[in-house]
PDB file of N, CA and C in Angstrom:
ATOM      1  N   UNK A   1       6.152  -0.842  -4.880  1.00  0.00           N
ATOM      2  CA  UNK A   1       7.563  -1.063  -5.028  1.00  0.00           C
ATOM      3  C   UNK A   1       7.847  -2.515  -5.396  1.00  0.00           C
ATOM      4  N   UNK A   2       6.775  -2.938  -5.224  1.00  0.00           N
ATOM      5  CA  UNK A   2       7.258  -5.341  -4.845  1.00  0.00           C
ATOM      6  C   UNK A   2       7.020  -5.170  -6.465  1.00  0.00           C
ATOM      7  N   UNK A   3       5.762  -4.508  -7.272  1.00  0.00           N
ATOM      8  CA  UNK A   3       5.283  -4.445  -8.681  1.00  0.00           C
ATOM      9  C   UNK A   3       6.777  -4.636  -9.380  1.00  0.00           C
ATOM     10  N   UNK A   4       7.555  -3.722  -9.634  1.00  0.00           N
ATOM     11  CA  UNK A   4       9.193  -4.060  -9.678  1.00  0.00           C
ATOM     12  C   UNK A   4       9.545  -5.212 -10.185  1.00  0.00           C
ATOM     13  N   UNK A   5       9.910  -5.681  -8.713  1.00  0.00           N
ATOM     14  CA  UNK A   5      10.507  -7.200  -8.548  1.00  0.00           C
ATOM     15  C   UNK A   5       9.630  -8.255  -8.905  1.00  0.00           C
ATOM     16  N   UNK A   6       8.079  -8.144  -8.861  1.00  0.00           N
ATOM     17  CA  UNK A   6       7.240  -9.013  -9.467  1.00  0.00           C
ATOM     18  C   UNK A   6       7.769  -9.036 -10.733  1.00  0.00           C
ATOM     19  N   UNK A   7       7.565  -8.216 -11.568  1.00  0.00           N
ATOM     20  CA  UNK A   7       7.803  -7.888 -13.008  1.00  0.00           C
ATOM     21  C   UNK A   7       9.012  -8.924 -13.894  1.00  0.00           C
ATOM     22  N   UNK A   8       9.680  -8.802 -12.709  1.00  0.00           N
ATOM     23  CA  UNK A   8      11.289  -9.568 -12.876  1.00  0.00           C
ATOM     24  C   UNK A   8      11.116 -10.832 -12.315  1.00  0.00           C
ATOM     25  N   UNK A   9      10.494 -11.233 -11.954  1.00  0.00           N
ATOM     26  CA  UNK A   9      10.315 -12.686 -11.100  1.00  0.00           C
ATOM     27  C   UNK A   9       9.402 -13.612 -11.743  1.00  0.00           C
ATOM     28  N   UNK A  10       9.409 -14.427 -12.542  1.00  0.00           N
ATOM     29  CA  UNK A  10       8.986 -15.530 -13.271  1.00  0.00           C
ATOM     30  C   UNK A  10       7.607 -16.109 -12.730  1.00  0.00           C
ATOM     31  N   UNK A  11       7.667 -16.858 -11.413  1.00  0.00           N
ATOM     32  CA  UNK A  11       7.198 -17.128 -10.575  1.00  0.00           C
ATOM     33  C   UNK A  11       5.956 -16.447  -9.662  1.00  0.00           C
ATOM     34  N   UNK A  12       6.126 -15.209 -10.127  1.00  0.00           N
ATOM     35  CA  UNK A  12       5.114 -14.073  -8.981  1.00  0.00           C
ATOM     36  C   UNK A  12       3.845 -14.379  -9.355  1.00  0.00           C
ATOM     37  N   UNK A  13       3.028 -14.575  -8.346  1.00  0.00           N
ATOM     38  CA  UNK A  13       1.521 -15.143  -8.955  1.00  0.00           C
ATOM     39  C   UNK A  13       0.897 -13.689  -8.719  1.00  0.00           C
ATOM     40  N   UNK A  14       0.930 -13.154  -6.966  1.00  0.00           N
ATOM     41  CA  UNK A  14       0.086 -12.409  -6.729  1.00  0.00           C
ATOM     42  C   UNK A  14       0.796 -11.548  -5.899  1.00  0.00           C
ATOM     43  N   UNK A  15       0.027 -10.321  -6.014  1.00  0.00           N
ATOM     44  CA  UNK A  15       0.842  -9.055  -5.182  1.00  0.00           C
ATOM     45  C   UNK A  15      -0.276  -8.410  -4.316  1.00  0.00           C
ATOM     46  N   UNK A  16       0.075  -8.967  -2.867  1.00  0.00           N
ATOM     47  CA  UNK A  16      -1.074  -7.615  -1.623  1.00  0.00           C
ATOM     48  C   UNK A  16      -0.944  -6.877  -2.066  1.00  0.00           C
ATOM     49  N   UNK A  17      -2.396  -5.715  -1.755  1.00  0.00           N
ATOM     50  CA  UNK A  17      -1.609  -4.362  -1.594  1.00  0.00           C
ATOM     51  C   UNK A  17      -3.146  -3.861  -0.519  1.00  0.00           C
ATOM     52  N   UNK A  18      -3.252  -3.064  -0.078  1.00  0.00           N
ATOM     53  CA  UNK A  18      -3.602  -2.354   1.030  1.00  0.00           C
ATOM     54  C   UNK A  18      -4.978  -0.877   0.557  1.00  0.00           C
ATOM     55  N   UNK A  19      -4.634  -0.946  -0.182  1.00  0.00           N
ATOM     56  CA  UNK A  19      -5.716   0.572  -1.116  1.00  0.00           C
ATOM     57  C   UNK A  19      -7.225  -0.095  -0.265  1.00  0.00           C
ATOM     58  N   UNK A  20      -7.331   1.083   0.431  1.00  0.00           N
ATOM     59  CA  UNK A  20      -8.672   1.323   1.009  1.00  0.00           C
ATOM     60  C   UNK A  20      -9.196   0.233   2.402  1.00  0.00           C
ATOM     61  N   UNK A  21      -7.998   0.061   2.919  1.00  0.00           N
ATOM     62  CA  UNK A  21      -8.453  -1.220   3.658  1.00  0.00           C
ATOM     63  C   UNK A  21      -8.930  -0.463   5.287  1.00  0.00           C
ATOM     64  N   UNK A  22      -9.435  -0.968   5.973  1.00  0.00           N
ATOM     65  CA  UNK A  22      -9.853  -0.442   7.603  1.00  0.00           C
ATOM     66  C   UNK A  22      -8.676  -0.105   7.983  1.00  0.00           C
ATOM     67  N   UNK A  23      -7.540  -0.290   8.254  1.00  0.00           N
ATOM     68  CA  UNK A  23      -6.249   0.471   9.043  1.00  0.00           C
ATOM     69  C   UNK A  23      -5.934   1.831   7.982  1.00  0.00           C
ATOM     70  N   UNK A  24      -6.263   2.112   6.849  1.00  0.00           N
ATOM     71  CA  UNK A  24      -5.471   3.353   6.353  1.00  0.00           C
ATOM     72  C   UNK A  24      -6.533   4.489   6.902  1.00  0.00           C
ATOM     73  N   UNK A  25      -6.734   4.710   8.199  1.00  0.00           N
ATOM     74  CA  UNK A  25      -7.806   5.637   8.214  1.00  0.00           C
ATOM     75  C   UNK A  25      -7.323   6.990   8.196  1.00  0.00           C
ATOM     76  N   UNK A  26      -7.995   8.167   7.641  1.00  0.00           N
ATOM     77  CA  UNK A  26      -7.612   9.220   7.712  1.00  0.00           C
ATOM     78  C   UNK A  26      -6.699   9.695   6.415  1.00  0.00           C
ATOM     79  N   UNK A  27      -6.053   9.219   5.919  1.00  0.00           N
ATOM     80  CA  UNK A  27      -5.416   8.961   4.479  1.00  0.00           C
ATOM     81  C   UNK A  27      -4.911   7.792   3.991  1.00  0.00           C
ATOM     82  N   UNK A  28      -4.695   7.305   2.712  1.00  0.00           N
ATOM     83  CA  UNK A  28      -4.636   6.406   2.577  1.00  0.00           C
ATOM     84  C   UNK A  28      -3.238   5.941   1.562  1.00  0.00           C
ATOM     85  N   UNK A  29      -2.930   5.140   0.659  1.00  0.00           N
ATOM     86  CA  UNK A  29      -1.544   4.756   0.491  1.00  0.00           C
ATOM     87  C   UNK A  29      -1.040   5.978  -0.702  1.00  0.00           C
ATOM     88  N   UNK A  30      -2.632   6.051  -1.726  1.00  0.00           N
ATOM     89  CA  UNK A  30      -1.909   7.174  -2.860  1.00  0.00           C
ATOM     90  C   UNK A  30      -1.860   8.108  -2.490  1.00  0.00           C
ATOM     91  N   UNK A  31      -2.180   9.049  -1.043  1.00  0.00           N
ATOM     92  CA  UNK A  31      -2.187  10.425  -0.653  1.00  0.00           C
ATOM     93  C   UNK A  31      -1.045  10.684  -1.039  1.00  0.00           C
ATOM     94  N   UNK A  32      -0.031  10.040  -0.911  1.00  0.00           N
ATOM     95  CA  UNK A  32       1.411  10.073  -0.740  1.00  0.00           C
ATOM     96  C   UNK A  32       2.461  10.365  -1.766  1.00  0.00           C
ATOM     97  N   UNK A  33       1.357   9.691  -2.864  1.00  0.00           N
ATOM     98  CA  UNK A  33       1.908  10.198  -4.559  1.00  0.00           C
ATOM     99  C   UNK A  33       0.964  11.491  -5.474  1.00  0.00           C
ATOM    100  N   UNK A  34       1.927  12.035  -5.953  1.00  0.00           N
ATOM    101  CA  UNK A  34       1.365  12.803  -7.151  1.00  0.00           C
ATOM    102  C   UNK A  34       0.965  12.551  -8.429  1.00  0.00           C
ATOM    103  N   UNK A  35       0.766  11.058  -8.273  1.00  0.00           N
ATOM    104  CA  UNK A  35       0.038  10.139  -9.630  1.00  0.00           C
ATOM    105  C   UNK A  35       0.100   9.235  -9.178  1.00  0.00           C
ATOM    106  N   UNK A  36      -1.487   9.291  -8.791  1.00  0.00           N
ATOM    107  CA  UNK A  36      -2.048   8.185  -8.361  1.00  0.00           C
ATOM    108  C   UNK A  36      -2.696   7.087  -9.296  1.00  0.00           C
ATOM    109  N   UNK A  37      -2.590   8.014 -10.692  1.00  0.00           N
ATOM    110  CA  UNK A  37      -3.194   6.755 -11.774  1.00  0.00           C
ATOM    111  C   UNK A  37      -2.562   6.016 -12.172  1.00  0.00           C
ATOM    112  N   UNK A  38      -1.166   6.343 -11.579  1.00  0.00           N
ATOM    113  CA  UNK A  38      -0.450   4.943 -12.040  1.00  0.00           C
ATOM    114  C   UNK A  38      -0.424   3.732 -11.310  1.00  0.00           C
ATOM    115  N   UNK A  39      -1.499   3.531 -10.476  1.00  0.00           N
ATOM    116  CA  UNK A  39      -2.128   2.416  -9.895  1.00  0.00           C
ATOM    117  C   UNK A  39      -3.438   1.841 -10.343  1.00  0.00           C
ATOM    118  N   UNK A  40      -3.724   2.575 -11.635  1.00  0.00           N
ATOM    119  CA  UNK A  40      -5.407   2.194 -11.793  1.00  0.00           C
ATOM    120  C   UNK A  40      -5.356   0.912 -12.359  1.00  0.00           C
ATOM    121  N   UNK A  41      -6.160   0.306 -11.628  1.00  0.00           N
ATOM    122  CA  UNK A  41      -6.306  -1.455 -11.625  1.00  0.00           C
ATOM    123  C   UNK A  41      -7.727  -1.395 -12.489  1.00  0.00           C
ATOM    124  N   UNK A  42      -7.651  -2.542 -13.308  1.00  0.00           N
ATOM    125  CA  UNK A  42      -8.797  -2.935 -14.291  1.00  0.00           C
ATOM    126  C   UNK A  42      -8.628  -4.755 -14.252  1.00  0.00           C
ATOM    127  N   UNK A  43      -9.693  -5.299 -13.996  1.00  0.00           N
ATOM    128  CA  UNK A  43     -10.036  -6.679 -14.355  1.00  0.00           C
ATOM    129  C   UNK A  43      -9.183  -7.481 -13.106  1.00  0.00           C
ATOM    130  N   UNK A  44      -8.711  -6.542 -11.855  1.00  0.00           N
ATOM    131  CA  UNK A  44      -7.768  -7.337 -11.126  1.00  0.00           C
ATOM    132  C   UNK A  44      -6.243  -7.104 -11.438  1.00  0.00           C
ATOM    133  N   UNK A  45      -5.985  -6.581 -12.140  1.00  0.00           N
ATOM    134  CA  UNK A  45      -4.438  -6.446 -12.660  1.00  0.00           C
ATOM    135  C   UNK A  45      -3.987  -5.024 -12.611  1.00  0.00           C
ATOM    136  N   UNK A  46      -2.703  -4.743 -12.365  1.00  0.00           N
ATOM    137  CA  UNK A  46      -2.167  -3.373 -12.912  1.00  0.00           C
ATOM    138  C   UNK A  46      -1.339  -3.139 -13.552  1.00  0.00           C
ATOM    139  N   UNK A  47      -0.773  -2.206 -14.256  1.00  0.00           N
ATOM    140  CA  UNK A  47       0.275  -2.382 -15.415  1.00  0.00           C
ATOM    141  C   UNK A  47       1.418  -1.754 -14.501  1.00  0.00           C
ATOM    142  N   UNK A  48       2.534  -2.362 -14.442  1.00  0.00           N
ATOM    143  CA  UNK A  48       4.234  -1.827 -13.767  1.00  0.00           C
ATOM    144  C   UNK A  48       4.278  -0.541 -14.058  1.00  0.00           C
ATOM    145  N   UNK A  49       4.363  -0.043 -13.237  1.00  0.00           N
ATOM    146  CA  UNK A  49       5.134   1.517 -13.623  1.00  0.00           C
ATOM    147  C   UNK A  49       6.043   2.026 -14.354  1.00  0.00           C
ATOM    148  N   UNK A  50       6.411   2.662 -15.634  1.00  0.00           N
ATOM    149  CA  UNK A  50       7.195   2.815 -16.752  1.00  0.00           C
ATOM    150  C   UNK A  50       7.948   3.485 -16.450  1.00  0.00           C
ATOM    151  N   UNK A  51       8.067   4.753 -15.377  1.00  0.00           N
ATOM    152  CA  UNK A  51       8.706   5.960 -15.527  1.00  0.00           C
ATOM    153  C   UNK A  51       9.943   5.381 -15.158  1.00  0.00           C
ATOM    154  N   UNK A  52      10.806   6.232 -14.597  1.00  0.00           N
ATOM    155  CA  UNK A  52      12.116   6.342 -13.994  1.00  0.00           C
ATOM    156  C   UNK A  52      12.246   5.714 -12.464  1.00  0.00           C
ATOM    157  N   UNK A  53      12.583   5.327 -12.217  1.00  0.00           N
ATOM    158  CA  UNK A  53      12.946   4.702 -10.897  1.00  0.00           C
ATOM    159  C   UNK A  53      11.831   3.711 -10.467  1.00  0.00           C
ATOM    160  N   UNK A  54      11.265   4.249  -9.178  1.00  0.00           N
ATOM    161  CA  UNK A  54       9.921   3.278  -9.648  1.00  0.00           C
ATOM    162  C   UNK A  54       8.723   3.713  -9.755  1.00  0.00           C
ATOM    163  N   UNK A  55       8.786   4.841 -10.673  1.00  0.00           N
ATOM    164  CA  UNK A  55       7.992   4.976 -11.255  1.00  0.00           C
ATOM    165  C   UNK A  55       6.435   5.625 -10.774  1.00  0.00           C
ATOM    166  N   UNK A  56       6.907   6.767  -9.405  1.00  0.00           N
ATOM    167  CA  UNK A  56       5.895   7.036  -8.801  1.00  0.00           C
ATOM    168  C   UNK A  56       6.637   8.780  -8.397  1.00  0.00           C
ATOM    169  N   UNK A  57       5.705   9.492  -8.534  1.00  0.00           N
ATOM    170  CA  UNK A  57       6.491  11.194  -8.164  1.00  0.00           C
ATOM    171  C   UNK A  57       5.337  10.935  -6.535  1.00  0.00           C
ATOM    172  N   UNK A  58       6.740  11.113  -5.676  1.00  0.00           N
ATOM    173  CA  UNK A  58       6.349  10.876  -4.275  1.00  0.00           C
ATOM    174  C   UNK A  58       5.987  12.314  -3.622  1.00  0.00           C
ATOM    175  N   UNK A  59       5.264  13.102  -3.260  1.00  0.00           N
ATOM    176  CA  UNK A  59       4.369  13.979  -3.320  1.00  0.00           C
ATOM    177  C   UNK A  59       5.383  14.468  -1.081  1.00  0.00           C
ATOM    178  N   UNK A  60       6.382  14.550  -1.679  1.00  0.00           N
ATOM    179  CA  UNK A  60       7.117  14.888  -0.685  1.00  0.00           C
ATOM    180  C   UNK A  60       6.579  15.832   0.878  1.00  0.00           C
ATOM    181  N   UNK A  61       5.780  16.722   0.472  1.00  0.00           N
ATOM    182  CA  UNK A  61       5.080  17.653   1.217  1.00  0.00           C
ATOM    183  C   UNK A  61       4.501  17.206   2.160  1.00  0.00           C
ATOM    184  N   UNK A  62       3.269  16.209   1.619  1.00  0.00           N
ATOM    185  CA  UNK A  62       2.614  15.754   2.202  1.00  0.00           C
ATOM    186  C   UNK A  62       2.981  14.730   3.287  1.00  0.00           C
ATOM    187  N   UNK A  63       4.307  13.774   2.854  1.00  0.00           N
ATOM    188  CA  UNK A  63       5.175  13.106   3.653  1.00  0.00           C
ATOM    189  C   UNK A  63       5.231  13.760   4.851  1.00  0.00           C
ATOM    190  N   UNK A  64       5.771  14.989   4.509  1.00  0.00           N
ATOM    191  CA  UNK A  64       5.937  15.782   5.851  1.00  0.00           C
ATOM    192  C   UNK A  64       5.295  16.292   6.539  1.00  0.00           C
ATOM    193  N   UNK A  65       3.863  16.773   6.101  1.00  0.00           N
ATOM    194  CA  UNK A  65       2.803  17.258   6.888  1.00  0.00           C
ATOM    195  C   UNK A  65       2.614  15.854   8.102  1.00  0.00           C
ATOM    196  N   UNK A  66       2.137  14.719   7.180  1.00  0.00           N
ATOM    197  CA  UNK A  66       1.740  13.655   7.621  1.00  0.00           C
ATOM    198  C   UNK A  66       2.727  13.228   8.669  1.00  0.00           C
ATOM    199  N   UNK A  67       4.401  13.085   8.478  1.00  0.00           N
ATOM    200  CA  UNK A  67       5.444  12.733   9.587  1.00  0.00           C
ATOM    201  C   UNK A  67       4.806  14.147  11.159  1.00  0.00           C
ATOM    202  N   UNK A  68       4.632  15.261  10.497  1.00  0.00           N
ATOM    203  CA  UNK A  68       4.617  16.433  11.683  1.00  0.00           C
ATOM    204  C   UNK A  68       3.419  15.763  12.306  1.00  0.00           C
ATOM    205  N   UNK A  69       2.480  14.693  11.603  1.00  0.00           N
ATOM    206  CA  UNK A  69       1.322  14.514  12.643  1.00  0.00           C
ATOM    207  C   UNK A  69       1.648  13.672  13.684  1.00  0.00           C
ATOM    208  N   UNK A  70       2.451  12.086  12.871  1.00  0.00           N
ATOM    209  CA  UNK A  70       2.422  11.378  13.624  1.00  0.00           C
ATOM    210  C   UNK A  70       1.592  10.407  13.720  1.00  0.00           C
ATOM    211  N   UNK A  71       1.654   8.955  14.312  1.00  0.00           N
ATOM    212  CA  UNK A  71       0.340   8.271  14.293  1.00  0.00           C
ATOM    213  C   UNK A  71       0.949   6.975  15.539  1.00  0.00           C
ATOM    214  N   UNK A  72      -0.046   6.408  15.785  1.00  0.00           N
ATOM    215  CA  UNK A  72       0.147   5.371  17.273  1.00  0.00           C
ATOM    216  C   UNK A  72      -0.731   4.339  16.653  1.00  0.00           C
ATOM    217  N   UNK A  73      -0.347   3.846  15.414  1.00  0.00           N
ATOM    218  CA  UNK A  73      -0.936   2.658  14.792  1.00  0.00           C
ATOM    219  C   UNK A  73       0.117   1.578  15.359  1.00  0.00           C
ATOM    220  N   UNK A  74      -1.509   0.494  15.969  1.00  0.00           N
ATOM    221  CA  UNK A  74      -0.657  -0.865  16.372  1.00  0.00           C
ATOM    222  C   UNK A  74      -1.602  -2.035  15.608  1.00  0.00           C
ATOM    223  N   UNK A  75      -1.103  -2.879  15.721  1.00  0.00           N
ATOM    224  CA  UNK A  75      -1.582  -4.496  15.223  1.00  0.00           C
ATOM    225  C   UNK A  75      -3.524  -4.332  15.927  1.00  0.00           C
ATOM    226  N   UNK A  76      -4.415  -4.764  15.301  1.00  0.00           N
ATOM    227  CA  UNK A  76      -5.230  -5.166  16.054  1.00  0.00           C
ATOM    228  C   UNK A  76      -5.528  -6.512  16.641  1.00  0.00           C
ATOM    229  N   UNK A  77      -5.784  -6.698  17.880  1.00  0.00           N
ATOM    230  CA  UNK A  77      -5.720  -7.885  18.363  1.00  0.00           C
ATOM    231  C   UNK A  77      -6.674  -8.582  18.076  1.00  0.00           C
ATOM    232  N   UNK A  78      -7.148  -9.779  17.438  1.00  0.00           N
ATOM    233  CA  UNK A  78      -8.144 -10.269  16.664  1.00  0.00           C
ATOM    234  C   UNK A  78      -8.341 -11.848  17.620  1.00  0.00           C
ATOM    235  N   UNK A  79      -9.290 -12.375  18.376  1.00  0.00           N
ATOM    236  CA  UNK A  79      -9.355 -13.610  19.102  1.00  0.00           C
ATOM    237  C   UNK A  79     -10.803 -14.088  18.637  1.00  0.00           C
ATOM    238  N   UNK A  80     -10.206 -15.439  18.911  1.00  0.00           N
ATOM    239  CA  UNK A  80     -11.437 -16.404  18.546  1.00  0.00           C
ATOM    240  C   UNK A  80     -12.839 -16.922  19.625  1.00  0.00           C
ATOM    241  N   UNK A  81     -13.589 -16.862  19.446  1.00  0.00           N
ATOM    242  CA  UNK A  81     -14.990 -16.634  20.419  1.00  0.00           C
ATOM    243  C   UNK A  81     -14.345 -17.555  21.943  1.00  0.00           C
ATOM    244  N   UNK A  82     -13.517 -18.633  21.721  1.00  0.00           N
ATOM    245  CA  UNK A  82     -12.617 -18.830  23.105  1.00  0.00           C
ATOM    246  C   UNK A  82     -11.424 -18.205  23.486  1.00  0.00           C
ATOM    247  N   UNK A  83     -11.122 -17.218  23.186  1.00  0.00           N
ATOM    248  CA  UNK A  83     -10.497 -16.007  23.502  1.00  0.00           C
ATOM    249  C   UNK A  83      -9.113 -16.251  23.427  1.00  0.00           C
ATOM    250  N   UNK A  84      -8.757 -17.511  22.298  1.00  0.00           N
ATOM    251  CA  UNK A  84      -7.504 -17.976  22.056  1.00  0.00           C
ATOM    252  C   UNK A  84      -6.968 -16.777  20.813  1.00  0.00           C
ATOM    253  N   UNK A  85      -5.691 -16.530  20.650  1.00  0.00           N
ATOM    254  CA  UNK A  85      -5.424 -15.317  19.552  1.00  0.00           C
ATOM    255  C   UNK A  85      -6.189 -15.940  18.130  1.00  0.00           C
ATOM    256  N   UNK A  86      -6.289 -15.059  17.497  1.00  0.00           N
ATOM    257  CA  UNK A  86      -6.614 -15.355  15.526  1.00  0.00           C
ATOM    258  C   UNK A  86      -5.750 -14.748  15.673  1.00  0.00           C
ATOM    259  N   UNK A  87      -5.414 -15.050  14.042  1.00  0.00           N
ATOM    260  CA  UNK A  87      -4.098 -14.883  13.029  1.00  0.00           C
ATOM    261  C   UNK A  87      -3.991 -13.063  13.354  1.00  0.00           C
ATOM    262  N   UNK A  88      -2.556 -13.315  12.911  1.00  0.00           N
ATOM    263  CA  UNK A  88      -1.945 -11.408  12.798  1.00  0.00           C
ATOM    264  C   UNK A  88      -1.929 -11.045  14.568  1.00  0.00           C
TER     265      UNK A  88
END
């Protein structure tokens, strides 16, 4: 969705994004769309989404299977070998 406003923003160097990381366990961010190639990244880059809105057919169903599951995702607590917090 930020791809968008990057697009439009002069300034935008770099955009997170989350695809395949240790917290998406069990499914992951494109489960969610019904075209998922409109994320296919080459050389580090991806091309903005062209279609209509922004440009993603949101695979609604699955939304809902996934809401009927539910999930109890929290922050992981990450500390430094003196048991002071690390970042996040």
């Amino acid at each position: 969705m930020n791809l968008q406003l990057d697009a439009n923003c002069y300034n935008a160097f770099i955009q997170e994004q989350s695809l395949g990381i240790h917290y998406n366990r069990g499914n992951d961010l494109l489960d969610y769309v019904r075209n998922p190639e409109v994320f296919d990244y080459a050389d580090g880059y991806v091309r903005i989404p062209s279609a209509p809105g922004l440009g993603i057919d949101v695979n609604e169903d699955y939304v809902a299977e996934r809401a009927a599951v539910g999930h109890r995702w929290r922050n992981p607590i990450w500390r430094h070998s003196d048991g002071s917090f690390a970042e996040w």
